[in-house]
N, C-alpha and C. Protein backbone atom coordinates (compact mmCIF):
# COMPACT_ATOMS: atom_id res chain seq x y z
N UNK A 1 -4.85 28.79 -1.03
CA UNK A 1 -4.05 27.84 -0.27
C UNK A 1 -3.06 27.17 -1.21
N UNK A 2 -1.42 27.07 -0.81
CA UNK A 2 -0.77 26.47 -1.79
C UNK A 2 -0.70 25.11 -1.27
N UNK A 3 -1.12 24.33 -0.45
CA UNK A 3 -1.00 23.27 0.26
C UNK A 3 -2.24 22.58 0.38
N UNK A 4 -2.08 21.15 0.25
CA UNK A 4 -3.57 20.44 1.07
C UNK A 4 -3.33 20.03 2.34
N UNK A 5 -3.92 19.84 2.77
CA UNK A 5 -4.09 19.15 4.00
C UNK A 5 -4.83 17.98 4.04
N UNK A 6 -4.74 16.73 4.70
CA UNK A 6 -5.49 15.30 5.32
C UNK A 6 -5.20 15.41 6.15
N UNK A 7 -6.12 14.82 6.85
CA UNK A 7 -6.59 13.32 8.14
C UNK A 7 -6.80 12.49 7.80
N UNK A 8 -6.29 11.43 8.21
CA UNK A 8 -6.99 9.88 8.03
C UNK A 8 -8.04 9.71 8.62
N UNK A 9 -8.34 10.11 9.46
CA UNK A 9 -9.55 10.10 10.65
C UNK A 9 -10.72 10.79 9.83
N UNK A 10 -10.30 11.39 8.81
CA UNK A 10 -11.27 11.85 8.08
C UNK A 10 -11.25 11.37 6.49
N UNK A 11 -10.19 10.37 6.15
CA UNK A 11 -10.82 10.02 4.85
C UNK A 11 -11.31 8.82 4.96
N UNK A 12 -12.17 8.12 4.24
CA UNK A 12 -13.44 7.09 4.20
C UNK A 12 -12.36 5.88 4.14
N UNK A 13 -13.01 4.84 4.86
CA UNK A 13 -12.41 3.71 4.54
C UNK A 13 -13.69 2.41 3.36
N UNK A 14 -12.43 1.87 2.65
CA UNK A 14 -13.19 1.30 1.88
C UNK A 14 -12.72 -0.32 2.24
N UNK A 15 -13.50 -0.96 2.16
CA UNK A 15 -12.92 -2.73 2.60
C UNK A 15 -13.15 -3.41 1.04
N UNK A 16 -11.77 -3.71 0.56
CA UNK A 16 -11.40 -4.74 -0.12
C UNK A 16 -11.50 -6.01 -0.03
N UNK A 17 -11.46 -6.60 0.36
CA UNK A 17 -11.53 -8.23 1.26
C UNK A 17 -11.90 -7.98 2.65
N UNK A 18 -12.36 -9.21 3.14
CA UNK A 18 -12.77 -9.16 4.65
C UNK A 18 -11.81 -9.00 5.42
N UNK A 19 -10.05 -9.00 4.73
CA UNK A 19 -9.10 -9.17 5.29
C UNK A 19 -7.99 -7.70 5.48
N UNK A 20 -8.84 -6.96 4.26
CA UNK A 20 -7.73 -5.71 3.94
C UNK A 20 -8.77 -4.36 4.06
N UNK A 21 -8.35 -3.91 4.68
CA UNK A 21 -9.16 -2.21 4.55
C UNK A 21 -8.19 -0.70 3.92
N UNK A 22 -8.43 0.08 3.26
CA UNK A 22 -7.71 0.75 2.84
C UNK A 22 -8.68 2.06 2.61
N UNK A 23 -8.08 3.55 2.91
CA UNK A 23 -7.84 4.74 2.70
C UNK A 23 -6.94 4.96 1.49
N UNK A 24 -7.77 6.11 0.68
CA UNK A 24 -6.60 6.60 -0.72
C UNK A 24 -7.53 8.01 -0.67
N UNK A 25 -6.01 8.97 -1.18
CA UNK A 25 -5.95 10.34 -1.08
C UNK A 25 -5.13 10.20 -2.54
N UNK A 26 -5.91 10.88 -3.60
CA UNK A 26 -5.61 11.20 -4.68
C UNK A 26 -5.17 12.54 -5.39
N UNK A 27 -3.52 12.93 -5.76
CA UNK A 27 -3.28 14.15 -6.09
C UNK A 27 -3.17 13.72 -8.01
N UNK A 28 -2.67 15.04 -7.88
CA UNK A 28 -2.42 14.78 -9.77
C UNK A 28 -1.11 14.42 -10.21
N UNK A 29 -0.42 13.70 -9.08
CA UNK A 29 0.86 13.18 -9.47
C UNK A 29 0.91 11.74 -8.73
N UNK A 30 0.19 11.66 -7.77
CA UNK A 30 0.48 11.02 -6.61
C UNK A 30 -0.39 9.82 -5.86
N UNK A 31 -0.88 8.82 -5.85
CA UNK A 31 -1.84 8.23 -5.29
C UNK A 31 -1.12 8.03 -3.09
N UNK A 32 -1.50 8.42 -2.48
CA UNK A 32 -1.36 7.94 -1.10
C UNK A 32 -2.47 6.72 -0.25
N UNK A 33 -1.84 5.68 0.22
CA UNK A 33 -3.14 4.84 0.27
C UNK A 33 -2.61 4.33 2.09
N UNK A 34 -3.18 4.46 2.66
CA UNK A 34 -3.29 3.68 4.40
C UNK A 34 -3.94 2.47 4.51
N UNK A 35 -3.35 1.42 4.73
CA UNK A 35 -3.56 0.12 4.26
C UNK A 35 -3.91 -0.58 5.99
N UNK A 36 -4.78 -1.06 5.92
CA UNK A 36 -4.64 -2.04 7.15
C UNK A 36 -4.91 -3.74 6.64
N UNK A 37 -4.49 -4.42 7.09
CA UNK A 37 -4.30 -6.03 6.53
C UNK A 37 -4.03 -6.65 8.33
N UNK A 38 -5.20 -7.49 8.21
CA UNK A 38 -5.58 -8.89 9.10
C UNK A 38 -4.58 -9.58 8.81
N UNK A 39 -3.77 -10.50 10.16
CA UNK A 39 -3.01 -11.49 9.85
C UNK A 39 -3.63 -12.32 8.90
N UNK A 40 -2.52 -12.42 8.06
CA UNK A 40 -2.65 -14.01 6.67
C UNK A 40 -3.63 -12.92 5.84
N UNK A 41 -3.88 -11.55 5.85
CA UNK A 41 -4.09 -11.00 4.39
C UNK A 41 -3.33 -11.45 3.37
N UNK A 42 -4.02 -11.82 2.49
CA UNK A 42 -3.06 -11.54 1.26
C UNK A 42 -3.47 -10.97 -0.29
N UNK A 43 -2.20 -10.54 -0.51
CA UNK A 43 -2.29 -9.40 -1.73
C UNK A 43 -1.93 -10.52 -3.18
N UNK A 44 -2.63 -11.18 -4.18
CA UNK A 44 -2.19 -12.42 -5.26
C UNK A 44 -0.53 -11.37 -5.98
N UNK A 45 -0.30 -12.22 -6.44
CA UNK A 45 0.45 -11.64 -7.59
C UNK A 45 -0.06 -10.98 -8.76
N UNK A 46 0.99 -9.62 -8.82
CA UNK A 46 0.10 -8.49 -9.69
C UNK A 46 1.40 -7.62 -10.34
N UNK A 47 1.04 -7.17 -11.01
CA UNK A 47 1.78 -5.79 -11.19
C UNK A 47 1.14 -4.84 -11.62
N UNK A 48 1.65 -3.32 -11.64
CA UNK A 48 1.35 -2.29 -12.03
C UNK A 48 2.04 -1.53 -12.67
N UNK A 49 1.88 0.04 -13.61
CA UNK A 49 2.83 0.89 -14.26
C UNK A 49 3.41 1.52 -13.09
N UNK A 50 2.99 1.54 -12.13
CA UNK A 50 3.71 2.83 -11.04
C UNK A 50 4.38 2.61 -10.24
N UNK A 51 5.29 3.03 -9.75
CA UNK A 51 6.35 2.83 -8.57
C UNK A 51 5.67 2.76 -7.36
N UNK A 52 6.15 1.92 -6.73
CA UNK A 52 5.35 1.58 -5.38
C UNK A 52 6.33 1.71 -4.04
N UNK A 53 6.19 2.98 -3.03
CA UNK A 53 6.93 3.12 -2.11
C UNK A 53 5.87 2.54 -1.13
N UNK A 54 6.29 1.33 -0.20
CA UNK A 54 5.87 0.89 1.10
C UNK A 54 6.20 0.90 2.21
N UNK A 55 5.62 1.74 3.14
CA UNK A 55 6.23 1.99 4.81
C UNK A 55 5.04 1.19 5.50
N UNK A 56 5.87 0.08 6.92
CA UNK A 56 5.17 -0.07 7.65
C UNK A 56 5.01 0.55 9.32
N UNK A 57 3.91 0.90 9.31
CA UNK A 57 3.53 2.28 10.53
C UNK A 57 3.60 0.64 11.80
N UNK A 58 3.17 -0.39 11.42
CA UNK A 58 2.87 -1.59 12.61
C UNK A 58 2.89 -2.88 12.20
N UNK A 59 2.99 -3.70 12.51
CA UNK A 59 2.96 -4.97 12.05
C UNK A 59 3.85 -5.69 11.30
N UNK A 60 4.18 -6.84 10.60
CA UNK A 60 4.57 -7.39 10.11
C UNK A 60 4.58 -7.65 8.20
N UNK A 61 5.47 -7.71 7.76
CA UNK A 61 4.25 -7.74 5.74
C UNK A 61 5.68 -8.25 5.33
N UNK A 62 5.31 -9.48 4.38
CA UNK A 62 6.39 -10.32 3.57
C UNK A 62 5.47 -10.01 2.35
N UNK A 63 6.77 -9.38 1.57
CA UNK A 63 6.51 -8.65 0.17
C UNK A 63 7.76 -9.52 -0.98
N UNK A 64 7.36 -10.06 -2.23
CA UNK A 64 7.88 -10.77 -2.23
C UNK A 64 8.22 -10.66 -3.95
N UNK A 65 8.75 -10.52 -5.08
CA UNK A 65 9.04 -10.59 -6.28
C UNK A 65 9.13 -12.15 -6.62
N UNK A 66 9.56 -11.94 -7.92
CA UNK A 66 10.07 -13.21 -8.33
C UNK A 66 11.10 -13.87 -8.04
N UNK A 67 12.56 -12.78 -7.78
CA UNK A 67 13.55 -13.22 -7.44
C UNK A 67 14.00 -12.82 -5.96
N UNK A 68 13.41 -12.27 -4.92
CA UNK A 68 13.24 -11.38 -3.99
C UNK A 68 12.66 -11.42 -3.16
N UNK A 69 12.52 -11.47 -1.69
CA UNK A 69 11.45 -11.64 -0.54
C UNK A 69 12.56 -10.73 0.43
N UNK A 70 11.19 -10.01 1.18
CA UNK A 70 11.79 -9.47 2.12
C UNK A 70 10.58 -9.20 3.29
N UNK A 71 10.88 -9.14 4.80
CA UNK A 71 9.93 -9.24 5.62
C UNK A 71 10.58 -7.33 6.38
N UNK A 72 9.19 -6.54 6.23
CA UNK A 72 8.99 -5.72 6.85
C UNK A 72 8.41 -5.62 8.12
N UNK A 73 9.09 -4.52 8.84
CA UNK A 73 9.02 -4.20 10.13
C UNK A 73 8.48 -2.73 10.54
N UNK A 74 8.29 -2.42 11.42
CA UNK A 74 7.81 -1.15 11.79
C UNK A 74 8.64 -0.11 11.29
N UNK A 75 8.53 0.80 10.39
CA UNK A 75 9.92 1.60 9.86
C UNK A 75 10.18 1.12 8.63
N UNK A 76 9.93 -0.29 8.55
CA UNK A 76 10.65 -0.54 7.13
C UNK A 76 10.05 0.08 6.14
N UNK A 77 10.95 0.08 4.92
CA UNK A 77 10.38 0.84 3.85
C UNK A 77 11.02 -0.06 2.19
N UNK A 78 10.22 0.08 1.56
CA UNK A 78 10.69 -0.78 0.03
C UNK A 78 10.16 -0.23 -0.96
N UNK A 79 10.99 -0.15 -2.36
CA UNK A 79 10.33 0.13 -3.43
C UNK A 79 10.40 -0.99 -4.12
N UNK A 80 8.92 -0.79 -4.67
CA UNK A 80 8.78 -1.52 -5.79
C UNK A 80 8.80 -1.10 -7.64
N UNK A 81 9.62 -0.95 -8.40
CA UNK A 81 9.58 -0.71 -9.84
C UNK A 81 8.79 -0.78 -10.16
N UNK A 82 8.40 0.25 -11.51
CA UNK A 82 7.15 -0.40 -12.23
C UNK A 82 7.27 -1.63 -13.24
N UNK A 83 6.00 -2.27 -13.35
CA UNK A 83 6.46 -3.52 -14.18
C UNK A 83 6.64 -4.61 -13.34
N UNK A 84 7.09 -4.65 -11.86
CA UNK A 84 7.60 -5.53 -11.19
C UNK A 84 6.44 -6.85 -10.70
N UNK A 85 6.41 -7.66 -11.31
CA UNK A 85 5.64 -8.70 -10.65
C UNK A 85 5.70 -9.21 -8.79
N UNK A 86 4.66 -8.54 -8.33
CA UNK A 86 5.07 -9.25 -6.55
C UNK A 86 3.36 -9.16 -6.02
N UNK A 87 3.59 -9.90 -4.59
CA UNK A 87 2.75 -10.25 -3.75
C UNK A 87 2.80 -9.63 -2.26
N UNK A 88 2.22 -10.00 -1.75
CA UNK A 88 2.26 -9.23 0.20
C UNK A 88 1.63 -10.09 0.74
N UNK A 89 1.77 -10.46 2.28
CA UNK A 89 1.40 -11.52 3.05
C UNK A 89 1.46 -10.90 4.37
N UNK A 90 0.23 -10.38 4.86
CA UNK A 90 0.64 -9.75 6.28
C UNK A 90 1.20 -11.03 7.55
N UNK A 91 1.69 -11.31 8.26
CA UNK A 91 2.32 -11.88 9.11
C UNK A 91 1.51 -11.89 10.47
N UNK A 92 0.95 -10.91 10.58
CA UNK A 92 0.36 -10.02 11.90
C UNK A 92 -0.51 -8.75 11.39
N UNK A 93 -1.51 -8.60 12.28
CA UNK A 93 -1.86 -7.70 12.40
C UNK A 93 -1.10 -6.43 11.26
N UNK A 94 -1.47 -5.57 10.86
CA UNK A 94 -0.28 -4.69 9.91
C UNK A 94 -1.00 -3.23 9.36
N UNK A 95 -0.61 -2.20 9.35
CA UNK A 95 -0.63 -0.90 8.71
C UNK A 95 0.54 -0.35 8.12
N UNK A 96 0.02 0.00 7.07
CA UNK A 96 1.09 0.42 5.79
C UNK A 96 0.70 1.42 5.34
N UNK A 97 1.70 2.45 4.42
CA UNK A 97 1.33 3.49 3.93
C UNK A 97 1.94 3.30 2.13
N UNK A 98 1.34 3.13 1.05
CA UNK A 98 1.78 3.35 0.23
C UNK A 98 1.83 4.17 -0.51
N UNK A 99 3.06 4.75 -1.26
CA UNK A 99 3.05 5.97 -2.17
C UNK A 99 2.74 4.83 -3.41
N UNK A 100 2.02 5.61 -4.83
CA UNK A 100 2.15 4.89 -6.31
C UNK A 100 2.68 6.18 -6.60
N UNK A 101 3.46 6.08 -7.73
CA UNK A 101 3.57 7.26 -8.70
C UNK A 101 3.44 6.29 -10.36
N UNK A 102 3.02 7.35 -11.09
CA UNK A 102 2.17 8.20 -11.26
C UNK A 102 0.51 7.75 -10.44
N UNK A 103 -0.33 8.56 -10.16
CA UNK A 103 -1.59 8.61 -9.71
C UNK A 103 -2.05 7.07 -9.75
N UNK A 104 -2.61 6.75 -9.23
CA UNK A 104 -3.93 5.25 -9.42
C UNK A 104 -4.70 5.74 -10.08
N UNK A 105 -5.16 6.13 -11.63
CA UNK A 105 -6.56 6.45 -11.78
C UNK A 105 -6.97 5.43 -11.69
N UNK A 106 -6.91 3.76 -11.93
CA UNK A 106 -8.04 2.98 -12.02
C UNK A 106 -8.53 2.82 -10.64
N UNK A 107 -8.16 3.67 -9.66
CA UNK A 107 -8.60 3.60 -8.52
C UNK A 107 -10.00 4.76 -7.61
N UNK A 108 -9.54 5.44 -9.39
CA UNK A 108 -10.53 7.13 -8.85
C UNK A 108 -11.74 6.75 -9.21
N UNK A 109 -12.54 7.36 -8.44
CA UNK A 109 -14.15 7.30 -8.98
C UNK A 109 -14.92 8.11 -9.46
């Protein structure tokens, strides 16, 4: 097979906070993660080495830098740099899909 295949319906969900639940599908380039976040989740201020592409599939999410805020919508999409200091604040109800590049290992088990 030169291809993988997922379901979400079939990868495990793991709960982070009582507030955030998340799915991650790990390639050797690539971390993919399906995010769900309870209104007033929130993500502290953090950064990471990897580029962070964010799509929201539903809901609401104020994502926010140091010099920078922006409120996502169904469709919306944002990158984040690596290095970049920011936060997330779901608004509503919310599902997200994030790409990292390179991989999350501190996320593999």
């Amino acid at each position: 097979m030169e291809m993988d295949c997922y379901n979400w319906n079939q990868v495990p969900e793991e709960e982070v906070t009582p507030f955030i639940m998340r799915q991650v599908i790990h390639t050797p380039h690539l971390t993919i993660l399906r995010v769900q976040f309870k209104k007033g989740a929130f993500v502290p201020l953090h950064d990471h080495v990897h580029e962070q592409i964010t799509t929201i599939v539903s809901g609401s999410l104020r994502l926010a830098t140091e010099h920078e805020e922006i409120l996502l919508g169904p469709g919306g999409i944002s990158r984040i740099p690596s290095g970049i200091p920011h936060f997330a604040e779901a608004l509503e109800d919310t599902v997200g899909i994030d790409i990292f590049s390179p991989a999350r290992s501190d996320w593999q088990k």
